[in-house]
PDB file of N, CA and C in Angstrom:
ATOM      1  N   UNK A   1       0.834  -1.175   0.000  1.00  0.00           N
ATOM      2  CA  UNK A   1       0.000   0.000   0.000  1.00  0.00           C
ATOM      3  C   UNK A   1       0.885   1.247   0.000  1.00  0.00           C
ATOM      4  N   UNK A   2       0.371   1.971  -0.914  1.00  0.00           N
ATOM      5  CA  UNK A   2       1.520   3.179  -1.110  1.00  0.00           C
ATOM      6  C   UNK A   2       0.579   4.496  -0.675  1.00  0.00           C
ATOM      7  N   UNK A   3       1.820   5.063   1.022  1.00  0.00           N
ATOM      8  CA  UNK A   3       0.962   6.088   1.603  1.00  0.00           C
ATOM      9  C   UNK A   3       2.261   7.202   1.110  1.00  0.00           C
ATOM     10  N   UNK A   4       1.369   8.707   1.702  1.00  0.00           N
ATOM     11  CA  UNK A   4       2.437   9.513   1.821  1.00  0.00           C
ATOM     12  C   UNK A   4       2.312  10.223   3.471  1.00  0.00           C
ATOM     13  N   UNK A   5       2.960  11.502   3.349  1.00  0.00           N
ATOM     14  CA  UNK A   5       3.368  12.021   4.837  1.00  0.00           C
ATOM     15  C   UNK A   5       2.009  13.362   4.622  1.00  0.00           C
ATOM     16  N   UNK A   6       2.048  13.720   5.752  1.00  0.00           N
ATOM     17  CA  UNK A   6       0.962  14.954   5.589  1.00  0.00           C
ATOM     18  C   UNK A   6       0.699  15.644   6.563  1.00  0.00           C
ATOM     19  N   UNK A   7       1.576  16.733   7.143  1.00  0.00           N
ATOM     20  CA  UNK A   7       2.243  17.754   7.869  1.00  0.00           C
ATOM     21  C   UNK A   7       0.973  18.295   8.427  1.00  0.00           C
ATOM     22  N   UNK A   8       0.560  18.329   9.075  1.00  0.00           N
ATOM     23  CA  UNK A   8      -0.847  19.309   9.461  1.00  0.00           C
ATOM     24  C   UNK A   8      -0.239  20.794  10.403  1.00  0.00           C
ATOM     25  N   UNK A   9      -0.632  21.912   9.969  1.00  0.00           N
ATOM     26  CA  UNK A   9       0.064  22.990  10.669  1.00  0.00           C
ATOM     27  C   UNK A   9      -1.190  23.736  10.830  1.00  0.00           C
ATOM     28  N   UNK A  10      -0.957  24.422  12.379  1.00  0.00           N
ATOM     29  CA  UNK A  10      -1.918  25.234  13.078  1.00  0.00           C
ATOM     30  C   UNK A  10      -1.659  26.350  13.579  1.00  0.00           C
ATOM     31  N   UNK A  11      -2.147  27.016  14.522  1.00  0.00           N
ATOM     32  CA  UNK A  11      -1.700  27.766  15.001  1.00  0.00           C
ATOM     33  C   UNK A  11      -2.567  27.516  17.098  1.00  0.00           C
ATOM     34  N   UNK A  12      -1.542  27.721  17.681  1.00  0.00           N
ATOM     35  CA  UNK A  12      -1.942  27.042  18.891  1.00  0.00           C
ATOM     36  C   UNK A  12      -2.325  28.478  19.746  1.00  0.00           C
ATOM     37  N   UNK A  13      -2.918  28.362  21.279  1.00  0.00           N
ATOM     38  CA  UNK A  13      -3.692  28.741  21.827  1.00  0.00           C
ATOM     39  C   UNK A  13      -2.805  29.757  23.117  1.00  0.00           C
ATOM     40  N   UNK A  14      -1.447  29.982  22.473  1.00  0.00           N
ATOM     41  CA  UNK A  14      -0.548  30.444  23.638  1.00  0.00           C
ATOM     42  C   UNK A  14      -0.417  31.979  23.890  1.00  0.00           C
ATOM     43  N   UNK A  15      -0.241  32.542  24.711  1.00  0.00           N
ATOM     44  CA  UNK A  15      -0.652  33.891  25.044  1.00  0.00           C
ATOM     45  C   UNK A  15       0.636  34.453  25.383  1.00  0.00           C
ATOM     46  N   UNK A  16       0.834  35.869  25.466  1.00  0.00           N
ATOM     47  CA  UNK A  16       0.258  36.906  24.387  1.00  0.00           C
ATOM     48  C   UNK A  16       0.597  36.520  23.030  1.00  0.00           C
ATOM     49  N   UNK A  17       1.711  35.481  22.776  1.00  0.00           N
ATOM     50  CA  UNK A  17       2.046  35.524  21.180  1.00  0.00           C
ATOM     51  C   UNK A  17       1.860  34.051  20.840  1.00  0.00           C
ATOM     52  N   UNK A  18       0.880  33.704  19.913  1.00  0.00           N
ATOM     53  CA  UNK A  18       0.499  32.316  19.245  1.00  0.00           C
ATOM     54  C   UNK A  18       1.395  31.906  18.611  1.00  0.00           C
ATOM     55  N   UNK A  19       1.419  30.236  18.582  1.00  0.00           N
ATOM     56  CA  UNK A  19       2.790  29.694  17.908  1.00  0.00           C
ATOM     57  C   UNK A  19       2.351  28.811  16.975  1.00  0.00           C
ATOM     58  N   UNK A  20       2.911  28.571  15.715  1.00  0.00           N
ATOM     59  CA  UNK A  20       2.566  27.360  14.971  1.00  0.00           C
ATOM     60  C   UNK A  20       3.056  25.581  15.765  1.00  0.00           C
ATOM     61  N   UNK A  21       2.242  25.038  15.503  1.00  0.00           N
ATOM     62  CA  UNK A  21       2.324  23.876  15.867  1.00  0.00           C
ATOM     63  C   UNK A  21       2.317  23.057  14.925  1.00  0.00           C
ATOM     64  N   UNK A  22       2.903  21.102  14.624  1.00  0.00           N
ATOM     65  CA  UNK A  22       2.491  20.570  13.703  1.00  0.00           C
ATOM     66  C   UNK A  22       2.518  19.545  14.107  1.00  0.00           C
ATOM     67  N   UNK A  23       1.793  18.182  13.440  1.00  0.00           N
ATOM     68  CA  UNK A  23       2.424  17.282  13.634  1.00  0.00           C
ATOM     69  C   UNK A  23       1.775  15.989  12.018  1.00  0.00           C
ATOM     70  N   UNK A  24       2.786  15.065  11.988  1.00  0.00           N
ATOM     71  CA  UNK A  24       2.540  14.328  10.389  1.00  0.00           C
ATOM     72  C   UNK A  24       1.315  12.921  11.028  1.00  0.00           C
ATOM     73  N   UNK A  25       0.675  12.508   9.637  1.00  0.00           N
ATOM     74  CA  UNK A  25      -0.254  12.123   9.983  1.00  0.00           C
ATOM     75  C   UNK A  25       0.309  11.017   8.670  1.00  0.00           C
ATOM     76  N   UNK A  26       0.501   9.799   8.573  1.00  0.00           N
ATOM     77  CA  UNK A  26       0.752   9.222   7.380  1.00  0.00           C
ATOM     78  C   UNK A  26      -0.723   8.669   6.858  1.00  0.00           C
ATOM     79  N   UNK A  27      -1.127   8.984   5.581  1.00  0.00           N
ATOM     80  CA  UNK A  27      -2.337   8.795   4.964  1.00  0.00           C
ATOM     81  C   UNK A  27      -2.435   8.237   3.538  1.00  0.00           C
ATOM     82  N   UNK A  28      -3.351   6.919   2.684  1.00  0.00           N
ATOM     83  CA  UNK A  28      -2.738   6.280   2.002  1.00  0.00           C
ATOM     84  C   UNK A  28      -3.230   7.069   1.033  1.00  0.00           C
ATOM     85  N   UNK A  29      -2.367   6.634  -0.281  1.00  0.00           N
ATOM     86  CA  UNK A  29      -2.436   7.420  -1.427  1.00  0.00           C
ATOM     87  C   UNK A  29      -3.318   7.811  -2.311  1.00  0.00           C
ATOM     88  N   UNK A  30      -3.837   8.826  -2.748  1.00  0.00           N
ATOM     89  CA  UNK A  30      -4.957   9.172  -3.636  1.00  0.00           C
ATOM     90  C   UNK A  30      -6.261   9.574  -2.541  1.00  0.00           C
ATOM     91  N   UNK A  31      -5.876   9.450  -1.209  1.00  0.00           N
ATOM     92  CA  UNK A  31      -7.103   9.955  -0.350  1.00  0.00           C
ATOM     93  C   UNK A  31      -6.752  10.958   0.546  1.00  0.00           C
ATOM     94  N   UNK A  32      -7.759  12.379   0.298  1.00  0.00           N
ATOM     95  CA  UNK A  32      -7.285  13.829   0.891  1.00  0.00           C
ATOM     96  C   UNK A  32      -6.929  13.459   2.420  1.00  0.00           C
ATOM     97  N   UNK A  33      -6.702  13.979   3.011  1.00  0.00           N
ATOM     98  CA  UNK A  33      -5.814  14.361   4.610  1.00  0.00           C
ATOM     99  C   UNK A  33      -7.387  14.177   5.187  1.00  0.00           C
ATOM    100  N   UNK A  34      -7.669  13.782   6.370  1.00  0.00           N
ATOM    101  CA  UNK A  34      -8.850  13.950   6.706  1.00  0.00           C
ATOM    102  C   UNK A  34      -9.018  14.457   8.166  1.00  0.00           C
ATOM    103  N   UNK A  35      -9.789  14.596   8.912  1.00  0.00           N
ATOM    104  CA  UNK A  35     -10.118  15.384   9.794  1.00  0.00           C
ATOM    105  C   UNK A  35      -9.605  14.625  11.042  1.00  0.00           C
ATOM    106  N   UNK A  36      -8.555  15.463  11.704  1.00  0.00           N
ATOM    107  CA  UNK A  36      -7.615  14.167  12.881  1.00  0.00           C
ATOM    108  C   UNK A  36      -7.931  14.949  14.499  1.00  0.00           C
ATOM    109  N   UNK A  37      -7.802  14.309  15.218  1.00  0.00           N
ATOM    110  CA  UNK A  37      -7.996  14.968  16.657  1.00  0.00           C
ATOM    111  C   UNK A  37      -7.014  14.677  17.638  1.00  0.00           C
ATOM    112  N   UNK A  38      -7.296  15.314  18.489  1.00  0.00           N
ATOM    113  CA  UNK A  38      -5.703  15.970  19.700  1.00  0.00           C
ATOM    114  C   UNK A  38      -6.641  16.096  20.718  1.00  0.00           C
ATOM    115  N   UNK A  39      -5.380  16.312  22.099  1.00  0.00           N
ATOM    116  CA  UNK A  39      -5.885  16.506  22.645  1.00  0.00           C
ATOM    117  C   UNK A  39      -5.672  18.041  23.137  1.00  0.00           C
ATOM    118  N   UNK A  40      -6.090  19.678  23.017  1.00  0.00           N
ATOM    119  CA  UNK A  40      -6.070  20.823  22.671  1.00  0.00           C
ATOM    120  C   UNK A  40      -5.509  21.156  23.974  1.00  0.00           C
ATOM    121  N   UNK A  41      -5.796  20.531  25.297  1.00  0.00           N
ATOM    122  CA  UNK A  41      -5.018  21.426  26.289  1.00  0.00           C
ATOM    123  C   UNK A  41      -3.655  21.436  26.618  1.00  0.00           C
ATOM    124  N   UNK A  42      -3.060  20.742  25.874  1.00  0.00           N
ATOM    125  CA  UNK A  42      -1.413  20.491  25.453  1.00  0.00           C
ATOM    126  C   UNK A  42      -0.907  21.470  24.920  1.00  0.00           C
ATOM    127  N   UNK A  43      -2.160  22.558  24.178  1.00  0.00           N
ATOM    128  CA  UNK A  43      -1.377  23.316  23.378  1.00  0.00           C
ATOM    129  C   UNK A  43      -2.686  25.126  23.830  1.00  0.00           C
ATOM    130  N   UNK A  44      -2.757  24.559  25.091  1.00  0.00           N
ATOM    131  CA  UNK A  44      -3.624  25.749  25.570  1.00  0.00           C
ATOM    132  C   UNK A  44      -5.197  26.220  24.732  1.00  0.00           C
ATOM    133  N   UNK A  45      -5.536  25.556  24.141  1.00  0.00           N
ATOM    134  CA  UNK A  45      -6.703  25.646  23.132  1.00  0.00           C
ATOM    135  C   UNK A  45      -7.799  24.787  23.930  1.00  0.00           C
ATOM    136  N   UNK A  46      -7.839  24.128  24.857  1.00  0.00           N
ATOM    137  CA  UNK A  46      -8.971  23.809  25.437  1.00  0.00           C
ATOM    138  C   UNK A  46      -8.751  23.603  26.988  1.00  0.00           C
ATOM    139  N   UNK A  47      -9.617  23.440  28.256  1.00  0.00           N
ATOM    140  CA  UNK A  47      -9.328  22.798  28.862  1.00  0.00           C
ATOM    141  C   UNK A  47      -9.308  21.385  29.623  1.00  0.00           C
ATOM    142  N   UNK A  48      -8.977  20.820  30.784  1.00  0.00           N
ATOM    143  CA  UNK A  48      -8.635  19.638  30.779  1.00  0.00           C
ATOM    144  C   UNK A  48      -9.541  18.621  30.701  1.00  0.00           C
ATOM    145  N   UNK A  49     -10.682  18.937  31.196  1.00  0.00           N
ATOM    146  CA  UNK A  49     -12.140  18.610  31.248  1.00  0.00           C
ATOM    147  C   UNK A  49     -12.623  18.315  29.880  1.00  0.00           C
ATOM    148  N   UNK A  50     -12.473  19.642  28.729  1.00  0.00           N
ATOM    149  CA  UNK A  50     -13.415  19.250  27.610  1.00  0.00           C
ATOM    150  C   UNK A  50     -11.861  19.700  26.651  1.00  0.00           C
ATOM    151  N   UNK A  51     -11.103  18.944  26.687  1.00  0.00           N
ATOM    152  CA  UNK A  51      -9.824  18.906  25.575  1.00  0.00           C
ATOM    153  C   UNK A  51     -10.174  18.390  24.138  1.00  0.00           C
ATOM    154  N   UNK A  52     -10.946  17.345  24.043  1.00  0.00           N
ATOM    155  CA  UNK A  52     -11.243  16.772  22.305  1.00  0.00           C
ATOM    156  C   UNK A  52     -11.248  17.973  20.815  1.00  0.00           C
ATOM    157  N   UNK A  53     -10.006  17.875  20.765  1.00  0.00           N
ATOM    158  CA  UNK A  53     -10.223  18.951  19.211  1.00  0.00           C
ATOM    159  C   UNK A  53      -9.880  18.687  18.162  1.00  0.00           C
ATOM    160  N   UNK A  54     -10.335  18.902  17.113  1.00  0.00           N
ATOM    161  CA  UNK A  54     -10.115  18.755  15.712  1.00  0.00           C
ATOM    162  C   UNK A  54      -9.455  19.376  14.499  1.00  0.00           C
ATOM    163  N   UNK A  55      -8.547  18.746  13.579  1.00  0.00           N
ATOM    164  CA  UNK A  55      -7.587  19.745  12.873  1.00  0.00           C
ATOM    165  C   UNK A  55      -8.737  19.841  11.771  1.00  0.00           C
ATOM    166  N   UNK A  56      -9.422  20.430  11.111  1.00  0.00           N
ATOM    167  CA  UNK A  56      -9.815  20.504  10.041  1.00  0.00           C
ATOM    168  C   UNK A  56      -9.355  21.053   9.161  1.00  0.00           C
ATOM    169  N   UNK A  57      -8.450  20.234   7.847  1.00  0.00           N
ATOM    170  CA  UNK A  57      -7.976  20.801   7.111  1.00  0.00           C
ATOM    171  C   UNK A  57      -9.081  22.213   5.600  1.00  0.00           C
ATOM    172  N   UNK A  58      -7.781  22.620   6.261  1.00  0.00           N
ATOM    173  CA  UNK A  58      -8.893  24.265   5.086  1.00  0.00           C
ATOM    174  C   UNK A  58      -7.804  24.496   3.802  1.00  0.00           C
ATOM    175  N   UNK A  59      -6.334  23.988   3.361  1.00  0.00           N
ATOM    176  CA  UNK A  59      -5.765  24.321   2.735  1.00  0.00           C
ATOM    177  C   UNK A  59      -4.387  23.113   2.293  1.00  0.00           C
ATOM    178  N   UNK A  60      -4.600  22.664   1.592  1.00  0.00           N
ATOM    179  CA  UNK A  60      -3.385  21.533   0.784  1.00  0.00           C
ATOM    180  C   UNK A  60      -2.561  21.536  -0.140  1.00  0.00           C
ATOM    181  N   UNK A  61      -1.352  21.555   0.287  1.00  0.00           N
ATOM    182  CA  UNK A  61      -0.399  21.850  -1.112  1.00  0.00           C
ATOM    183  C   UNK A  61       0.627  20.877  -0.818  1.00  0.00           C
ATOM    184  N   UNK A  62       1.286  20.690  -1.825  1.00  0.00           N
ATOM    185  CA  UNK A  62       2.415  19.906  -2.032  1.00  0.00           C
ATOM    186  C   UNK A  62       3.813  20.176  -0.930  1.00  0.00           C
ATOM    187  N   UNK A  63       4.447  19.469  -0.295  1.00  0.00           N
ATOM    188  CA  UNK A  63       5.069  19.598   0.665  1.00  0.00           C
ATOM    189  C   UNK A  63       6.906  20.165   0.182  1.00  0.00           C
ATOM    190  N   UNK A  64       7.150  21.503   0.079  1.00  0.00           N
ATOM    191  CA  UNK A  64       8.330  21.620  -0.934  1.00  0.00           C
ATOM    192  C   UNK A  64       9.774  21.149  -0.587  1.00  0.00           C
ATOM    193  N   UNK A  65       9.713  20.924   1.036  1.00  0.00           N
ATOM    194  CA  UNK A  65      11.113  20.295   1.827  1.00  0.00           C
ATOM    195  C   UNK A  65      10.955  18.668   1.308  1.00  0.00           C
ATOM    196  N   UNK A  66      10.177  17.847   1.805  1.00  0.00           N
ATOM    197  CA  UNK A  66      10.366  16.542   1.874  1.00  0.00           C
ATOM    198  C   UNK A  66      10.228  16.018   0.123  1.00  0.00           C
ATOM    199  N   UNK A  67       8.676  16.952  -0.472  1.00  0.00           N
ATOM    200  CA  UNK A  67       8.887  16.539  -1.864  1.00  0.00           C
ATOM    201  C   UNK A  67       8.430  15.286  -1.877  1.00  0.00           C
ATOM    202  N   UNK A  68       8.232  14.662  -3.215  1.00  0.00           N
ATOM    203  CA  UNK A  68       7.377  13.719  -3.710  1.00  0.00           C
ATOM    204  C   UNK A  68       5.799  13.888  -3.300  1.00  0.00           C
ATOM    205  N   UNK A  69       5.215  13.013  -2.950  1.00  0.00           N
ATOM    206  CA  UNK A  69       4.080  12.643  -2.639  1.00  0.00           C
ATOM    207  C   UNK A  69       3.610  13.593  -1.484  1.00  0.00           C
ATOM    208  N   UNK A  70       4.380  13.724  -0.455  1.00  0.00           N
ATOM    209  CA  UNK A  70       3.846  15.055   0.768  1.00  0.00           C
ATOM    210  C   UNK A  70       3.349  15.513   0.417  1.00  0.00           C
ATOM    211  N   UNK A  71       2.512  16.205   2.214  1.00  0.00           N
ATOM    212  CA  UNK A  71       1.357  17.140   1.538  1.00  0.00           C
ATOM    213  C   UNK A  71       1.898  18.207   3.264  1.00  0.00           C
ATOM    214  N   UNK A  72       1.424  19.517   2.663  1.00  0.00           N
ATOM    215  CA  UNK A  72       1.116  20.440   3.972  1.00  0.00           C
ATOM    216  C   UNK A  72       0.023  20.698   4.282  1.00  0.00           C
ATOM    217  N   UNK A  73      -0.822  20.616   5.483  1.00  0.00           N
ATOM    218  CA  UNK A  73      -2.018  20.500   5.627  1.00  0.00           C
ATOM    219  C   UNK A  73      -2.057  21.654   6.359  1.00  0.00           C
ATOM    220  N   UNK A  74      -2.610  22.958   5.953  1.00  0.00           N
ATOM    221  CA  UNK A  74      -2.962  23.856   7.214  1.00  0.00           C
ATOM    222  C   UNK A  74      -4.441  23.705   7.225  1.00  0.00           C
ATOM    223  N   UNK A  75      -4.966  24.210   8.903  1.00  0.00           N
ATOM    224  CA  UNK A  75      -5.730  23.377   9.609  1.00  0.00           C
ATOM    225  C   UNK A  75      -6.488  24.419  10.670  1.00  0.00           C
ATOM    226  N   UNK A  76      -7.820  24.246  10.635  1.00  0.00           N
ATOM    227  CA  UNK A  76      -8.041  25.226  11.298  1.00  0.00           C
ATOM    228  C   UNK A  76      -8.667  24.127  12.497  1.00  0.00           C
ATOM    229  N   UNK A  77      -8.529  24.965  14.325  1.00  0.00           N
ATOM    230  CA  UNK A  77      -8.909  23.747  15.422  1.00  0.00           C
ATOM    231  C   UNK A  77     -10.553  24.198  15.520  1.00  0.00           C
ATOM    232  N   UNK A  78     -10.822  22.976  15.320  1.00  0.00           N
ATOM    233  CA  UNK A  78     -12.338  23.018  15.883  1.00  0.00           C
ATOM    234  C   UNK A  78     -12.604  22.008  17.302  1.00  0.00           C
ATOM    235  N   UNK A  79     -13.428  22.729  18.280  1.00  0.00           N
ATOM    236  CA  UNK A  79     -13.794  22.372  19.456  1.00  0.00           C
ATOM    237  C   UNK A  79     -14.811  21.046  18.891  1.00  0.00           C
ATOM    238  N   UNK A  80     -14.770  20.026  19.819  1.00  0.00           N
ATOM    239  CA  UNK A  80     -15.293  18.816  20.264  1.00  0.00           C
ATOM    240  C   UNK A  80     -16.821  18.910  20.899  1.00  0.00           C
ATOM    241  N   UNK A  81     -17.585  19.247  20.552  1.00  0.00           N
ATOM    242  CA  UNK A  81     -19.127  19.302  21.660  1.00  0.00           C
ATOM    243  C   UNK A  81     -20.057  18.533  20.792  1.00  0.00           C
ATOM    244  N   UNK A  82     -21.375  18.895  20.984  1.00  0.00           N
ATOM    245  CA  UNK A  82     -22.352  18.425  20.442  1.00  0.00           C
ATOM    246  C   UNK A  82     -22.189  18.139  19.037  1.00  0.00           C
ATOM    247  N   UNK A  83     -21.725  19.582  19.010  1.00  0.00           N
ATOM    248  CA  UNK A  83     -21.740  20.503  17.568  1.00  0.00           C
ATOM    249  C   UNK A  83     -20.137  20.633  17.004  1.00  0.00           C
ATOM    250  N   UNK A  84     -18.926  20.703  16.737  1.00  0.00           N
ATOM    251  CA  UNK A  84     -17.778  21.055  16.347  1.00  0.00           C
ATOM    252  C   UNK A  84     -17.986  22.550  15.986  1.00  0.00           C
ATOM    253  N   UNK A  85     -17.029  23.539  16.275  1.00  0.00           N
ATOM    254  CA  UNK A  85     -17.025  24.929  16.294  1.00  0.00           C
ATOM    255  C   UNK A  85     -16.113  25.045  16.355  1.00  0.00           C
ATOM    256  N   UNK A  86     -15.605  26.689  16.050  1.00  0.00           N
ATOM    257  CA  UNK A  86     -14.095  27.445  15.650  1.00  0.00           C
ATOM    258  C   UNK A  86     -13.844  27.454  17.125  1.00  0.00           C
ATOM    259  N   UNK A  87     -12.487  27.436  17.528  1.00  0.00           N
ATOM    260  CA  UNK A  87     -12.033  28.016  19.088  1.00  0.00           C
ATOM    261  C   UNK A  87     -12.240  29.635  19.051  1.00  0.00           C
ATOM    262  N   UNK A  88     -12.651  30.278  20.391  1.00  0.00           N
ATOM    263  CA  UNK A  88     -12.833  31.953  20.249  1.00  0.00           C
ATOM    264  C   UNK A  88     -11.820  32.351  19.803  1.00  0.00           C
ATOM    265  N   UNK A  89     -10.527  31.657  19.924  1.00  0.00           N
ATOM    266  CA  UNK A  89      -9.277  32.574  19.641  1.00  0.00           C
ATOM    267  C   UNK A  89      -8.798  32.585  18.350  1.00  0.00           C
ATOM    268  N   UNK A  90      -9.585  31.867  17.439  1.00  0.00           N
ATOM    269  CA  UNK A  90      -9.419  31.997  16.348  1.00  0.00           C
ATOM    270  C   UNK A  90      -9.606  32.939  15.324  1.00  0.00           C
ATOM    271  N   UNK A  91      -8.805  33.746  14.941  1.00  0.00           N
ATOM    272  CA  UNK A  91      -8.440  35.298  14.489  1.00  0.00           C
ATOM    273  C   UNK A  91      -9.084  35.186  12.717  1.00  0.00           C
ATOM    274  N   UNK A  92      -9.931  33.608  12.476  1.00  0.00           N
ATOM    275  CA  UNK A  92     -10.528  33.960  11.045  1.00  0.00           C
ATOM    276  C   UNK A  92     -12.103  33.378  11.263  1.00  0.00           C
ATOM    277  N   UNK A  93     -12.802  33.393  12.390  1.00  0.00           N
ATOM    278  CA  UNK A  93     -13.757  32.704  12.828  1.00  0.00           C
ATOM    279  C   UNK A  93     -14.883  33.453  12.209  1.00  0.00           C
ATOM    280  N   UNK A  94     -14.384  34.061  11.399  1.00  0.00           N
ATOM    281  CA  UNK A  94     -15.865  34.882  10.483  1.00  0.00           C
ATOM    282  C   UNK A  94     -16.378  34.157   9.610  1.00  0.00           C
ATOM    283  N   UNK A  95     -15.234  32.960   8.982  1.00  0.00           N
ATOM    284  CA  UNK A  95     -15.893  31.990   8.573  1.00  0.00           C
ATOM    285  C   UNK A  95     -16.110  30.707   8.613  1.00  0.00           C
ATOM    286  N   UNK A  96     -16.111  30.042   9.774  1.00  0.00           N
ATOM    287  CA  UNK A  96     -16.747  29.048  10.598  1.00  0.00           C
ATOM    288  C   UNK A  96     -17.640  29.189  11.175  1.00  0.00           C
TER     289      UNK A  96
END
């Protein structure tokens, strides 16, 4: 089975200055990156109680360091509830 690598990059929940975060997700070939979960209070985006969050990828391109088959996944975090929703601190939540 022929997979590739697929970088998911965010931006995390740290104060006063937000940091990118990432981490690779290996996914098999010919099928988009799909929707992966964490646990968000690791990275200050939720707390310990209701941590379940979601990378939802919003943007995919070809990975230009590793090359070949890679992919860069940027990712916007969506909260875990009933419903999945943008985190408040999310600085593009006008359209989620």
């Amino acid at each position: 089975m022929s997979v590739y690598r697929a970088e998911y990059i965010w931006i995390d929940g740290t104060e006063p200055t937000k940091k990118l975060r990432s981490k690779t997700k290996i996914v098999p070939s010919g099928e988009e990156p799909p929707i992966w979960g964490f646990d968000g209070s690791s990275t200050q985006q939720a707390t310990g109680d209701r941590s379940d969050c979601v990378l939802q990828p919003v943007f995919v391109c070809s990975d230009p360091i590793r090359g070949g088959d890679d992919k860069l996944v940027l990712c916007e975090v969506m909260l875990v509830l009933p419903l999945a929703r943008c985190l408040p601190a999310c600085l593009r939540a006008a359209g989620c």
